[in-house]
N, C-alpha and C. Protein backbone atom coordinates (compact mmCIF):
# COMPACT_ATOMS: atom_id res chain seq x y z
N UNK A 1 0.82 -1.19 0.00
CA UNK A 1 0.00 0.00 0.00
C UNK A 1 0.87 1.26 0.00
N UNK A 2 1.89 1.30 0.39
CA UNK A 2 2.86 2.23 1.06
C UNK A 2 3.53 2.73 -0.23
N UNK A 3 4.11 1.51 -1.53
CA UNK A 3 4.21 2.14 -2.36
C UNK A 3 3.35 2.95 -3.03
N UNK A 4 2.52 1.97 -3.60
CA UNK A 4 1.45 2.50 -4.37
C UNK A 4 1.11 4.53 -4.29
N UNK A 5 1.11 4.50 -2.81
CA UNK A 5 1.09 5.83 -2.02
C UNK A 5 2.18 6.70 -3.17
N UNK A 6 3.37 5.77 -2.91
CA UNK A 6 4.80 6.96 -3.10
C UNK A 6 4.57 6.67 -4.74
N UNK A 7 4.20 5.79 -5.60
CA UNK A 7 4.07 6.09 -7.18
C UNK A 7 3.14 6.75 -7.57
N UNK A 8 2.03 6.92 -6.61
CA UNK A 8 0.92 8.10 -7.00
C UNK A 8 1.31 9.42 -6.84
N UNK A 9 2.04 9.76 -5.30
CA UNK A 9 3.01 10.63 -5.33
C UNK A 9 4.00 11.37 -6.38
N UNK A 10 4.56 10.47 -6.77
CA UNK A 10 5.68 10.89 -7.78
C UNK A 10 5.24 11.35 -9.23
N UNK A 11 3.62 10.20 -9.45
CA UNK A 11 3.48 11.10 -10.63
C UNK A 11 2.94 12.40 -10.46
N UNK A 12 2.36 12.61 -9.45
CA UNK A 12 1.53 13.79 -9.18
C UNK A 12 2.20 14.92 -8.74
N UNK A 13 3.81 14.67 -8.57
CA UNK A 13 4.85 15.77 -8.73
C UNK A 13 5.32 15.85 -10.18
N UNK A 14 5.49 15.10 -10.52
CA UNK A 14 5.91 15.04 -12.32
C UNK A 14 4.89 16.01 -13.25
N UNK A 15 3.87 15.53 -12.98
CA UNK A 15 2.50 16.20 -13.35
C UNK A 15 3.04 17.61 -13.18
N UNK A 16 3.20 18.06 -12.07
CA UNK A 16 2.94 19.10 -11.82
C UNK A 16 4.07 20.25 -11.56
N UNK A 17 4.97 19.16 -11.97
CA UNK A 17 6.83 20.00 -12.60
C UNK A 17 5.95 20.15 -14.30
N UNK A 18 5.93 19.06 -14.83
CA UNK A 18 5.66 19.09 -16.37
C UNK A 18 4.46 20.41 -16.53
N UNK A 19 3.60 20.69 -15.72
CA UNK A 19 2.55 21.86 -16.14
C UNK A 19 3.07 23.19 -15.93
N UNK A 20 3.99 23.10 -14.78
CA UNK A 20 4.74 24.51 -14.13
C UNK A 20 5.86 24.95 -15.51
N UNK A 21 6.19 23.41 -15.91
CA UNK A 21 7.80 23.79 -17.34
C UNK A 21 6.56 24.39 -18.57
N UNK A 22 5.23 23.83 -18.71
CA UNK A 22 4.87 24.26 -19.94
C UNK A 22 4.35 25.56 -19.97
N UNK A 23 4.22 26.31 -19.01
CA UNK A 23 3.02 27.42 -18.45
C UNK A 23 4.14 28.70 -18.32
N UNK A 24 5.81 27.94 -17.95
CA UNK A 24 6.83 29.21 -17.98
C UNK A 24 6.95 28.97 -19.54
N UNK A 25 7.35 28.17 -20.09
CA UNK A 25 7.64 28.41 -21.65
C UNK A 25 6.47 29.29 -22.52
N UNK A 26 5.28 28.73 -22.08
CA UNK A 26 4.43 29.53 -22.90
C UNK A 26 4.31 31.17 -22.20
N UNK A 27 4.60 31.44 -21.24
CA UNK A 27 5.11 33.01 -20.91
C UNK A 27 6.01 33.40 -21.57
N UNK A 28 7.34 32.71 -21.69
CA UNK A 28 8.38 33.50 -21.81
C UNK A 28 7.85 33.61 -23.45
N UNK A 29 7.64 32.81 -24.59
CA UNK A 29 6.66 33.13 -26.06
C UNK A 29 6.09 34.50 -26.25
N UNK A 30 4.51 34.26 -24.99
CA UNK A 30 4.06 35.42 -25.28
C UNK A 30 4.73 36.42 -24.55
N UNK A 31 5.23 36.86 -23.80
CA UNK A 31 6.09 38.09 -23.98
C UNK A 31 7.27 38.20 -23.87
N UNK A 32 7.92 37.92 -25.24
CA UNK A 32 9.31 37.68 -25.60
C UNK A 32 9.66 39.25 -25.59
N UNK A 33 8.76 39.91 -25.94
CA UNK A 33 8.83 41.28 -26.14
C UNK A 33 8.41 42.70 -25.23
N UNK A 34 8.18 41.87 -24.26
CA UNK A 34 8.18 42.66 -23.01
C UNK A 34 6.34 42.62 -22.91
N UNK A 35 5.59 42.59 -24.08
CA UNK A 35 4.26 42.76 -24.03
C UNK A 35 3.69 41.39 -24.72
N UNK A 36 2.18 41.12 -24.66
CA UNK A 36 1.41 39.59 -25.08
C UNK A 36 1.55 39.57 -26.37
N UNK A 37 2.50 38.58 -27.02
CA UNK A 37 2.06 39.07 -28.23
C UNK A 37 0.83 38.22 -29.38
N UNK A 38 0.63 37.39 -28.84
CA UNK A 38 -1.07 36.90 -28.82
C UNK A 38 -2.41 38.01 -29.26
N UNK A 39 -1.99 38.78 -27.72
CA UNK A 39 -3.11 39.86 -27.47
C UNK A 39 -2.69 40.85 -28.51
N UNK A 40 -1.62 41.31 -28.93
CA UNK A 40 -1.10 42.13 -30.22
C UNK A 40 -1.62 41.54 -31.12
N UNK A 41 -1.41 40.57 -31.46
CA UNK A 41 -1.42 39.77 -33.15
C UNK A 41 -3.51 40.01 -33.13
N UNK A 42 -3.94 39.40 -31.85
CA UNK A 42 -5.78 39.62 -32.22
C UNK A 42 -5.64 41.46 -32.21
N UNK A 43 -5.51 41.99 -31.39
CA UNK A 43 -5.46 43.38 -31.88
C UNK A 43 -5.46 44.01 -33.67
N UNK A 44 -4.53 43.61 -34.02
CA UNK A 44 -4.27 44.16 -35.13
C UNK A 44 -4.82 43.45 -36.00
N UNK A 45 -5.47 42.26 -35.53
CA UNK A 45 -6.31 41.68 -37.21
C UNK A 45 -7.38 42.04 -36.57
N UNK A 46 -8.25 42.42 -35.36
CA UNK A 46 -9.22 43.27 -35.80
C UNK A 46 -9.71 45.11 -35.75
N UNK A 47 -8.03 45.44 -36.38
CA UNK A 47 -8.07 46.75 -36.41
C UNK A 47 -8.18 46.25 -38.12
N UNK A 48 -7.22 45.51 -38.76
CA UNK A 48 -7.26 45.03 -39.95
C UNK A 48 -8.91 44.64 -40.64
N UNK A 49 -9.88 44.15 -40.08
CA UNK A 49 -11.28 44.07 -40.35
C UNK A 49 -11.83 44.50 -40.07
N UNK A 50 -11.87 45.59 -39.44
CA UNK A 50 -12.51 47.00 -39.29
C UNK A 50 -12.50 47.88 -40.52
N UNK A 51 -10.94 47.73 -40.67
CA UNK A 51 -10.67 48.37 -41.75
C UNK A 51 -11.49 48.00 -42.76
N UNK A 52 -11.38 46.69 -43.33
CA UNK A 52 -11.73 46.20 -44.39
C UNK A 52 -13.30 46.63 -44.27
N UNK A 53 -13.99 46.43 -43.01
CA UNK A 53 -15.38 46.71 -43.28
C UNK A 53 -15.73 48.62 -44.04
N UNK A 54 -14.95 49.52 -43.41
CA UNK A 54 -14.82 50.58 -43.63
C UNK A 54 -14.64 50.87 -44.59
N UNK A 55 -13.66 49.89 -45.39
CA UNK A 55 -13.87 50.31 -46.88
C UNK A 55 -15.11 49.98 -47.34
N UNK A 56 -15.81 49.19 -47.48
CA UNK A 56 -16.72 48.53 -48.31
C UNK A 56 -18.22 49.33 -47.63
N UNK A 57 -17.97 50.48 -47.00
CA UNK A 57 -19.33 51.16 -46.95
C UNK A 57 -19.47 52.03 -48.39
């Protein structure tokens, strides 16, 4: 029983090293540039289809 304990344990630290490594990598991505650049890139495609609607009045 005692193992079982410590291999449920271990994955459930692994787990939760492996979510902490994917959650800093995907930070350091989006702001490689000091700002989101996610939240930039949707920004500007819908300043970009705004646009486009604006023309076509």
């Amino acid at each position: 029983m005692k193992i079982l304990l410590v291999i449920i344990s271990i994955v459930i630290v692994l787990f939760a090293v492996l979510t902490v490594g994917i959650l800093k990598g995907n930070h350091k991505v989006r702001y490689a540039n000091g700002y989101d650049n996610e939240i930039e890139n949707d920004y500007q495609t819908m300043i970009q289809l705004f646009s486009h609607a604006e023309e076509r009045k």
